[in-house]
Every structure is written in C-alpha cells, then in structure tokens.
PDB file of N, CA and C in Angstrom:
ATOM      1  N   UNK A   1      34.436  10.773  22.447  1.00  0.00           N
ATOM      2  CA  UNK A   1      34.311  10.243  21.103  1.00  0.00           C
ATOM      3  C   UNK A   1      34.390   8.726  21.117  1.00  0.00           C
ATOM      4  N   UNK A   2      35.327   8.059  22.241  1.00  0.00           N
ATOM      5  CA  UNK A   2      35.579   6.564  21.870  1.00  0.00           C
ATOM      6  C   UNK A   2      34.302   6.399  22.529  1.00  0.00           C
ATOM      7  N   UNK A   3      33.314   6.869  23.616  1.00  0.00           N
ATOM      8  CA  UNK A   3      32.159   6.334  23.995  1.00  0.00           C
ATOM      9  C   UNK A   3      31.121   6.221  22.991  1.00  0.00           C
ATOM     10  N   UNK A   4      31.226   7.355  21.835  1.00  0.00           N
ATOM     11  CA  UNK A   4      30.019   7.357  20.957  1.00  0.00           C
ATOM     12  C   UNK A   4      30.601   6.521  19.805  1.00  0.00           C
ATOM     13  N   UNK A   5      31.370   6.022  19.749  1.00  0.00           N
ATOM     14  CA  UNK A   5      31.674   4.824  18.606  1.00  0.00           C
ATOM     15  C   UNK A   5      31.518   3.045  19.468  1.00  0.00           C
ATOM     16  N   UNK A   6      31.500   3.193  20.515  1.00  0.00           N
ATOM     17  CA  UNK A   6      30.873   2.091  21.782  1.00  0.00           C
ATOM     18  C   UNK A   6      29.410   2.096  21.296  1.00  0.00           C
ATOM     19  N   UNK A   7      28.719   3.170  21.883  1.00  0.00           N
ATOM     20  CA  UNK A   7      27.494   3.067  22.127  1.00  0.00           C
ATOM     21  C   UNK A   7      26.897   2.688  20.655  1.00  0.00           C
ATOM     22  N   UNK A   8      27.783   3.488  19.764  1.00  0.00           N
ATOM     23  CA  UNK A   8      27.279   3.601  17.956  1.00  0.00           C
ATOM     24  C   UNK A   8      26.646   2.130  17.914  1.00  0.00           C
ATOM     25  N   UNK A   9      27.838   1.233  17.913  1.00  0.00           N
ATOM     26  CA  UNK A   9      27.625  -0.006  17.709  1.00  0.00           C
ATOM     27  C   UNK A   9      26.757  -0.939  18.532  1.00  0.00           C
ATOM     28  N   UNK A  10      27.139  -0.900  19.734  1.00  0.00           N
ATOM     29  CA  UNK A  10      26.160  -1.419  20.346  1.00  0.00           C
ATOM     30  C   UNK A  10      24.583  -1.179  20.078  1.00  0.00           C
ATOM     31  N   UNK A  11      24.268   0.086  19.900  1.00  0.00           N
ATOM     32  CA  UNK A  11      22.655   0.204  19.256  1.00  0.00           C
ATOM     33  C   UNK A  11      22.461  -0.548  18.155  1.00  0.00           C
ATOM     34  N   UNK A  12      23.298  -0.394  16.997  1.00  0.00           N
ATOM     35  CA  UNK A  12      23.319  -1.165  16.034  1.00  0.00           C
ATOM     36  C   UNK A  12      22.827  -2.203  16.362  1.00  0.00           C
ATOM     37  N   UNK A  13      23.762  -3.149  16.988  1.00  0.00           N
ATOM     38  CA  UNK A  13      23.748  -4.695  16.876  1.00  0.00           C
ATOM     39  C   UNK A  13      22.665  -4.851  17.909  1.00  0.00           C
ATOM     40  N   UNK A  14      22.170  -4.313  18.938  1.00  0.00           N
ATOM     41  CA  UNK A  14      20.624  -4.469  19.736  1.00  0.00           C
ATOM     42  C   UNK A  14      19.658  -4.405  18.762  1.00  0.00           C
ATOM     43  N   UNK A  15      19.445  -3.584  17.677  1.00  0.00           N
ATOM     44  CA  UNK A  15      18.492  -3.243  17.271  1.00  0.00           C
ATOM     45  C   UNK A  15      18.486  -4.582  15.889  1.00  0.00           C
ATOM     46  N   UNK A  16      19.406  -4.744  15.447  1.00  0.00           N
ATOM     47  CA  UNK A  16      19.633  -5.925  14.418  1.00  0.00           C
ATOM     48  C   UNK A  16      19.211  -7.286  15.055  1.00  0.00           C
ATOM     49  N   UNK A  17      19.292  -7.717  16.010  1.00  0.00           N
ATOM     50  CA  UNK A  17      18.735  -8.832  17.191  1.00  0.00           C
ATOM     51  C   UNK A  17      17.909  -8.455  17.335  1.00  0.00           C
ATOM     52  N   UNK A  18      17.038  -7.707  17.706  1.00  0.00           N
ATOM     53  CA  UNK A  18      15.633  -7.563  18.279  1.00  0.00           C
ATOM     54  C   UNK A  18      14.610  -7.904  17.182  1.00  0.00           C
ATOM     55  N   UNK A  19      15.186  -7.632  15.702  1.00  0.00           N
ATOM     56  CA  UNK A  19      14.033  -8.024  14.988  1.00  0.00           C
ATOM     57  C   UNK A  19      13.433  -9.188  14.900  1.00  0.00           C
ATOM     58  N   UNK A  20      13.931 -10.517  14.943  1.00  0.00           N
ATOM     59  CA  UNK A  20      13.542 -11.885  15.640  1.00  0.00           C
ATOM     60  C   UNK A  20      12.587 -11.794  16.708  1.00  0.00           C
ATOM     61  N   UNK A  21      12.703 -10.841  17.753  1.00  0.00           N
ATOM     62  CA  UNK A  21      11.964 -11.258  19.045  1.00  0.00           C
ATOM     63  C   UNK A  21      10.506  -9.810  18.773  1.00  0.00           C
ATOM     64  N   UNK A  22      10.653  -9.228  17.967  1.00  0.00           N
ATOM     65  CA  UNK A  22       9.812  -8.480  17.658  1.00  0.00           C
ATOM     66  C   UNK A  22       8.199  -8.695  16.769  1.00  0.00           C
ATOM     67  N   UNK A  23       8.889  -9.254  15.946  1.00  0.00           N
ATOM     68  CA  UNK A  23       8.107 -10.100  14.376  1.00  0.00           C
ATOM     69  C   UNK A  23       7.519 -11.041  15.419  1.00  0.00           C
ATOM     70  N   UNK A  24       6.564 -11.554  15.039  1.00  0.00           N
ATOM     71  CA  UNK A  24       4.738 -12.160  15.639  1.00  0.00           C
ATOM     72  C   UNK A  24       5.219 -13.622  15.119  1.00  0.00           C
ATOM     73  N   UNK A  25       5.918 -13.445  14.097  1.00  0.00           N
ATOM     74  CA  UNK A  25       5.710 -14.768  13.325  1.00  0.00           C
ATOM     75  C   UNK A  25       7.305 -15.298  13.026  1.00  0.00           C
ATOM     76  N   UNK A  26       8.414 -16.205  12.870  1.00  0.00           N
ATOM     77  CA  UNK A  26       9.140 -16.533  12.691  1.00  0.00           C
ATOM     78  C   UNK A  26       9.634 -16.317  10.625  1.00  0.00           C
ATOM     79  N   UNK A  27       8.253 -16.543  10.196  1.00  0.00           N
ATOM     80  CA  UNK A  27       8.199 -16.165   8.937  1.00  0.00           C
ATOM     81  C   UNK A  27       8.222 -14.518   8.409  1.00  0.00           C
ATOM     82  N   UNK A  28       8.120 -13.708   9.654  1.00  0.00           N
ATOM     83  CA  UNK A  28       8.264 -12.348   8.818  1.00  0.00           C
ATOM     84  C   UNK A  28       9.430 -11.898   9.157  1.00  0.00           C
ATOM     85  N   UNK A  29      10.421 -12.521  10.125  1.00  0.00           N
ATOM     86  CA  UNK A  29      11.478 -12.238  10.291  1.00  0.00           C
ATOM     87  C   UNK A  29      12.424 -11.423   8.944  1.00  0.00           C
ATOM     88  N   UNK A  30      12.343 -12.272   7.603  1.00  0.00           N
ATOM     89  CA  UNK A  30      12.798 -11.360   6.348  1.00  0.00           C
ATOM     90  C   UNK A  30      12.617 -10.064   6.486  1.00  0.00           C
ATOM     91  N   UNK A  31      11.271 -10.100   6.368  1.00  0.00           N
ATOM     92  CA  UNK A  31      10.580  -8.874   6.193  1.00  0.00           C
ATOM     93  C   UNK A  31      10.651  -7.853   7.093  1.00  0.00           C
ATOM     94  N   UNK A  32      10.881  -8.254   8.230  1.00  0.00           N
ATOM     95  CA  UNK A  32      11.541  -7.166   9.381  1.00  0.00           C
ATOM     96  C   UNK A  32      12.603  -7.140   8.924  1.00  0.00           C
ATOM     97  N   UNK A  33      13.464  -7.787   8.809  1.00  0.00           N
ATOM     98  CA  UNK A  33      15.138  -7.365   8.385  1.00  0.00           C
ATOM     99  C   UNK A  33      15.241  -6.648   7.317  1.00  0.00           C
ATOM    100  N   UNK A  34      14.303  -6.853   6.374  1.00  0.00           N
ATOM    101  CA  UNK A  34      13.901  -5.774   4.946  1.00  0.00           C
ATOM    102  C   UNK A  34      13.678  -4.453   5.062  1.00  0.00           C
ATOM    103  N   UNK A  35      12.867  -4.403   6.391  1.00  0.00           N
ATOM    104  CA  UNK A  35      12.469  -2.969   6.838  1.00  0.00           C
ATOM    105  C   UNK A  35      13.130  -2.121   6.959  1.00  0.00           C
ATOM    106  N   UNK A  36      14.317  -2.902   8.274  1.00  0.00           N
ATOM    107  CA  UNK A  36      15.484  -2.189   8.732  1.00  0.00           C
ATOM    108  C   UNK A  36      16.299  -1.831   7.602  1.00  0.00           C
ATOM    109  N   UNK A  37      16.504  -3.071   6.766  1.00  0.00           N
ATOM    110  CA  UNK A  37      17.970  -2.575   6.142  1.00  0.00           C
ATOM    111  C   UNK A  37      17.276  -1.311   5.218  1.00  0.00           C
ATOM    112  N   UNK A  38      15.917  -0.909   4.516  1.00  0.00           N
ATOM    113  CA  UNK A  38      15.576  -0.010   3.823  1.00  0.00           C
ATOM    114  C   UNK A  38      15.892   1.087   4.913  1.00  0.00           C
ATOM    115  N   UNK A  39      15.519   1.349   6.172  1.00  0.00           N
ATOM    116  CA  UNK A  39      15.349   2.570   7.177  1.00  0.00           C
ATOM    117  C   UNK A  39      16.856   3.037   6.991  1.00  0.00           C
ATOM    118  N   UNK A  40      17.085   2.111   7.404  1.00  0.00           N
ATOM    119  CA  UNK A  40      18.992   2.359   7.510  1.00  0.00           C
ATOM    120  C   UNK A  40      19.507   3.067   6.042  1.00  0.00           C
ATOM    121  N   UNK A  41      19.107   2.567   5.341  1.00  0.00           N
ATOM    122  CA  UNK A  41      20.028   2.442   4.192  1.00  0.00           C
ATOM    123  C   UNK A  41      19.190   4.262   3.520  1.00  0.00           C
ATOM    124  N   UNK A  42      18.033   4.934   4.100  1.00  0.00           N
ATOM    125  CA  UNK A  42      17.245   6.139   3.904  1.00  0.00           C
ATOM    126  C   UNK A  42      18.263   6.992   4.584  1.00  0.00           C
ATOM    127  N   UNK A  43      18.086   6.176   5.647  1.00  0.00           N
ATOM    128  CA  UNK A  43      18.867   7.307   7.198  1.00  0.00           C
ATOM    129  C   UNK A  43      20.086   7.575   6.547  1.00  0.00           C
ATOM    130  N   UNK A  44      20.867   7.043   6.394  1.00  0.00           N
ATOM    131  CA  UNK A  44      22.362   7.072   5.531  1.00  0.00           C
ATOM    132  C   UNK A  44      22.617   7.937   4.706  1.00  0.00           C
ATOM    133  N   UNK A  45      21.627   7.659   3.838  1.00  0.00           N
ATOM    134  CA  UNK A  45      21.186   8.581   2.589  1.00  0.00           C
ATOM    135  C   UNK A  45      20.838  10.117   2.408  1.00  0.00           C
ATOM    136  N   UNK A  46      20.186  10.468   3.529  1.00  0.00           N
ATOM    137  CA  UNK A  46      19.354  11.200   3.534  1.00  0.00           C
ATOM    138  C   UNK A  46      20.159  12.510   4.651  1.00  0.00           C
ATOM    139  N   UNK A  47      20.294  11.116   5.728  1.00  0.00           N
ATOM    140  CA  UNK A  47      20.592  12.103   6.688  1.00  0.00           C
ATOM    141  C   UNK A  47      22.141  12.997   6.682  1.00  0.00           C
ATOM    142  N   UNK A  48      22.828  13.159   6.095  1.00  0.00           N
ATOM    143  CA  UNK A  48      24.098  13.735   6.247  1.00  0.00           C
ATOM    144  C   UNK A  48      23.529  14.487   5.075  1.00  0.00           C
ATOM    145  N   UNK A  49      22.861  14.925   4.174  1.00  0.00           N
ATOM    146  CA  UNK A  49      22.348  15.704   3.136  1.00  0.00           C
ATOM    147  C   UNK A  49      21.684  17.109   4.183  1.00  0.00           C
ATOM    148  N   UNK A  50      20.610  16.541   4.678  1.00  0.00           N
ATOM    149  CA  UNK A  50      19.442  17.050   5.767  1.00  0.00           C
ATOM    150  C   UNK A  50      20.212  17.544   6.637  1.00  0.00           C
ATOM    151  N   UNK A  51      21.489  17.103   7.212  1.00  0.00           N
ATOM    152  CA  UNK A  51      22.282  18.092   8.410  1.00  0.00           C
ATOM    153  C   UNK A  51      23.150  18.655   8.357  1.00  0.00           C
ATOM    154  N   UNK A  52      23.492  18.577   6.852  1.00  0.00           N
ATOM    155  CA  UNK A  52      24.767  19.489   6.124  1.00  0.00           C
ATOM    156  C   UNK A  52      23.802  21.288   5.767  1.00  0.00           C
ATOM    157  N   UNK A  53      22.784  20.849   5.634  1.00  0.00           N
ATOM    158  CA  UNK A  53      21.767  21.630   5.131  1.00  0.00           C
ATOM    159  C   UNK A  53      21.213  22.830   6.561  1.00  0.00           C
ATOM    160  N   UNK A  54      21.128  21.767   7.195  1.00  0.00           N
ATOM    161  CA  UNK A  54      21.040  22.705   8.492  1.00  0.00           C
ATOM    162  C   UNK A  54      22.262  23.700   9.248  1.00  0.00           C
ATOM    163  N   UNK A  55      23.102  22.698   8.988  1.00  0.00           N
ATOM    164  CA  UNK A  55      24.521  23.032   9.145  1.00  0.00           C
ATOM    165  C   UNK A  55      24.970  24.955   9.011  1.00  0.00           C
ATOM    166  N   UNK A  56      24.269  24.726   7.304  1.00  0.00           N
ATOM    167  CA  UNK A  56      24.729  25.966   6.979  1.00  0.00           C
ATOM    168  C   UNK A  56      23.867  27.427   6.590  1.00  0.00           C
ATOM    169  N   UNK A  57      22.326  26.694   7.437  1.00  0.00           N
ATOM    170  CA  UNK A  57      21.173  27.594   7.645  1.00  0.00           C
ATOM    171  C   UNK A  57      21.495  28.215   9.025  1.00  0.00           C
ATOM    172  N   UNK A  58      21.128  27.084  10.033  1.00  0.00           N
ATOM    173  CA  UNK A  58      21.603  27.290  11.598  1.00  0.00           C
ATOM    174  C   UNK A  58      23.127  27.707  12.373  1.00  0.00           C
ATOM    175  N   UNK A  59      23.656  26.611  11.898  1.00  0.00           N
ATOM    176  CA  UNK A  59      24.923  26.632  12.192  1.00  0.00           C
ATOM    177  C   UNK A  59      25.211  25.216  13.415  1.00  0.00           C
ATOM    178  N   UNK A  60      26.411  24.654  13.862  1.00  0.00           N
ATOM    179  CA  UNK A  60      26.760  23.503  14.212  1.00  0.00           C
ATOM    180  C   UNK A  60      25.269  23.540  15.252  1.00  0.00           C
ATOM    181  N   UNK A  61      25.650  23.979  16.280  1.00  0.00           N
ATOM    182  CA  UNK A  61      24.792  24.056  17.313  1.00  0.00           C
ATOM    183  C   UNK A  61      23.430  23.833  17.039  1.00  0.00           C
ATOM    184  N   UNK A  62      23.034  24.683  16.599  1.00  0.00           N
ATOM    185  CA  UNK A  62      21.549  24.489  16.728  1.00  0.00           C
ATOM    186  C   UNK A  62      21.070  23.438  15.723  1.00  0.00           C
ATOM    187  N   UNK A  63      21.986  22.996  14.443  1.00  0.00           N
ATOM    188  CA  UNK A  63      21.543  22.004  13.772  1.00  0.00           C
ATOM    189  C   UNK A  63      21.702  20.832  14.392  1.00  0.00           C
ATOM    190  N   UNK A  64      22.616  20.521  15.686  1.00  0.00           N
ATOM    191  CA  UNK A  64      22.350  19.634  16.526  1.00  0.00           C
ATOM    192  C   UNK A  64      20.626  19.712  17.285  1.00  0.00           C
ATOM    193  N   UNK A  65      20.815  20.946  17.678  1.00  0.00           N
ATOM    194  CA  UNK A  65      19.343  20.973  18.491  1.00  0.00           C
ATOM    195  C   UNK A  65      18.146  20.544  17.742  1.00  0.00           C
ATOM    196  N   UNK A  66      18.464  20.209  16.192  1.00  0.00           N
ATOM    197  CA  UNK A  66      17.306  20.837  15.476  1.00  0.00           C
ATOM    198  C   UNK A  66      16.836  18.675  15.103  1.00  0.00           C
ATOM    199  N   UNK A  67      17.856  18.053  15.626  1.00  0.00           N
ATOM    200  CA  UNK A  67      17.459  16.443  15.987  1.00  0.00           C
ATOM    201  C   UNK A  67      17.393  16.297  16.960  1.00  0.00           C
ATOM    202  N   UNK A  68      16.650  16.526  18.157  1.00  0.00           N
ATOM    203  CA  UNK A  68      16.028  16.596  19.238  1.00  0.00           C
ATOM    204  C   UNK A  68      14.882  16.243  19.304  1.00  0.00           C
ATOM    205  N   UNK A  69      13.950  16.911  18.257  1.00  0.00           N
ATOM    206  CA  UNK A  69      12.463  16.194  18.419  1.00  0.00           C
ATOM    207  C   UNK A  69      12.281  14.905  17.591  1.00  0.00           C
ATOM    208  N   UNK A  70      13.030  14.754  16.465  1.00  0.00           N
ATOM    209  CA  UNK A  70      13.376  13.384  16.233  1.00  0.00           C
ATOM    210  C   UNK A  70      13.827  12.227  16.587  1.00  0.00           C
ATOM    211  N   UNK A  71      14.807  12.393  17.538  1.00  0.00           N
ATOM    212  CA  UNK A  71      15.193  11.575  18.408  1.00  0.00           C
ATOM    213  C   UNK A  71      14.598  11.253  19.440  1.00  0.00           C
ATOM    214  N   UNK A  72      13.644  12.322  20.042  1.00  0.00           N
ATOM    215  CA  UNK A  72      12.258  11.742  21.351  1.00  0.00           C
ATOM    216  C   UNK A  72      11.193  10.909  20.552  1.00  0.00           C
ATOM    217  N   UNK A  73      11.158  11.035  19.361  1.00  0.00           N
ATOM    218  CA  UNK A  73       9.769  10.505  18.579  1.00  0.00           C
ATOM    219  C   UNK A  73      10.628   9.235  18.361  1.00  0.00           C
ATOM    220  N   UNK A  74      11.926   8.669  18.184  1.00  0.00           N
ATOM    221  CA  UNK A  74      12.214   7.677  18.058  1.00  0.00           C
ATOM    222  C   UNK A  74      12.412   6.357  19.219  1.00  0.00           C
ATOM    223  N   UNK A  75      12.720   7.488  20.236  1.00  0.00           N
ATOM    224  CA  UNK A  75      12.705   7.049  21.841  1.00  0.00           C
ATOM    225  C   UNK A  75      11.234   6.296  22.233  1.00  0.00           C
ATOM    226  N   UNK A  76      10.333   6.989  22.071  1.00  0.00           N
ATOM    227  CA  UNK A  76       8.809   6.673  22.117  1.00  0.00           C
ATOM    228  C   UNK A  76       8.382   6.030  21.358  1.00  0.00           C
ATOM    229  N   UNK A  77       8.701   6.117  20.271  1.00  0.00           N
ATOM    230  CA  UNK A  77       8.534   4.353  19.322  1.00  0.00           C
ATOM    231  C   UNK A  77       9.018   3.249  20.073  1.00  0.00           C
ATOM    232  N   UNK A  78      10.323   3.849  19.833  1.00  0.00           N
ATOM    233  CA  UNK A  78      10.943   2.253  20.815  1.00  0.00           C
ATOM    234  C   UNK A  78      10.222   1.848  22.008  1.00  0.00           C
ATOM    235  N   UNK A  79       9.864   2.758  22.914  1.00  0.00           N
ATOM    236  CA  UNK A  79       9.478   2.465  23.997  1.00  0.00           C
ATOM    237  C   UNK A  79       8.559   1.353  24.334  1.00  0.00           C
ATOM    238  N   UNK A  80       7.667   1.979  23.149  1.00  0.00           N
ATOM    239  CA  UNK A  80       5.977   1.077  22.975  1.00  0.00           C
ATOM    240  C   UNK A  80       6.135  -0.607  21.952  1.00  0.00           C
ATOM    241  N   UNK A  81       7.258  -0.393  21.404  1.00  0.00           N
ATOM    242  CA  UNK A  81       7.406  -1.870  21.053  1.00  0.00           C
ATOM    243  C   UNK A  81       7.305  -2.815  21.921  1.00  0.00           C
ATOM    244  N   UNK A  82       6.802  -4.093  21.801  1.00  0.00           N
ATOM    245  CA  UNK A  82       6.011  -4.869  22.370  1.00  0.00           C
ATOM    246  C   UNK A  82       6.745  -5.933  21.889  1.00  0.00           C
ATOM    247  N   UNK A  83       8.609  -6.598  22.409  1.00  0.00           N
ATOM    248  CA  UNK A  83       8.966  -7.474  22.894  1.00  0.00           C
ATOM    249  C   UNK A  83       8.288  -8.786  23.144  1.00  0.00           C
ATOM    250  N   UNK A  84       8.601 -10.117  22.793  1.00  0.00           N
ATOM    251  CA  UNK A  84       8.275 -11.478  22.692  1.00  0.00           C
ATOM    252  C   UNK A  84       8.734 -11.916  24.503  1.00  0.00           C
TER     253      UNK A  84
END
C-alpha cells in the first residue's frame, strides 16, 4: 500500500510536468494544463461511480480485471506521445 501511494504521486507529478515538453508551442501550454485538469477532474468523477458499479455486478476481483483494457489503451497512448 505505501508503494501505491509512492508511485500514486509520482505519476501525478510526471504527468503534470510533461505537459510543457509535450505542447508544440509554449503558448498552448494553458490549454494542455486545461485538458488535464478537465481529464482528471472526469476521472475523479466518474470513476469511483463506474467501479462501485462493477463492484456490485462482478464483485472486487473481477471489477479490478474489468480496468485492464483501459489501462493498456492508456499505456499505448502514452507510449506514442512524442516528447520535445
């Protein structure tokens, strides 16, 4: 548990820095940070609704399994971002 409150943050704050070196232009920098804070602020929203829901269709387990293909489709986004 203390590793996944490590790692928690650390993704965080990588991914909050990267938007600078991501953005083409120094001027859309806002607008990347706009992006994020909307994604975030969905994910938040949304997601503890969406896995409470699974929760009590599936059950613990498999509503874990059941963010698996979401999490490779997010992996592979990241992947292909194209770094300054």
């Amino acid at each position: 548990m203390v590793l996944t409150g490590l790692l928690g943050g650390a993704v965080a704050t990588a991914v909050w820095a990267a938007v600078p070196e991501v953005m083409d232009h120094p001027r859309l920098v806002g607008m990347g940070m706009a992006i994020l804070m909307l994604g975030q602020s969905v994910g938040y929203s949304i997601g503890p609704a969406v896995f409470s829901r699974l929760v009590q269709t599936l059950g613990w387990a498999d509503a874990g399994y059941a963010w698996i293909p979401l999490a490779l489709a997010a992996a592979t986004v990241g992947w292909f971002v194209e770094v300054r």
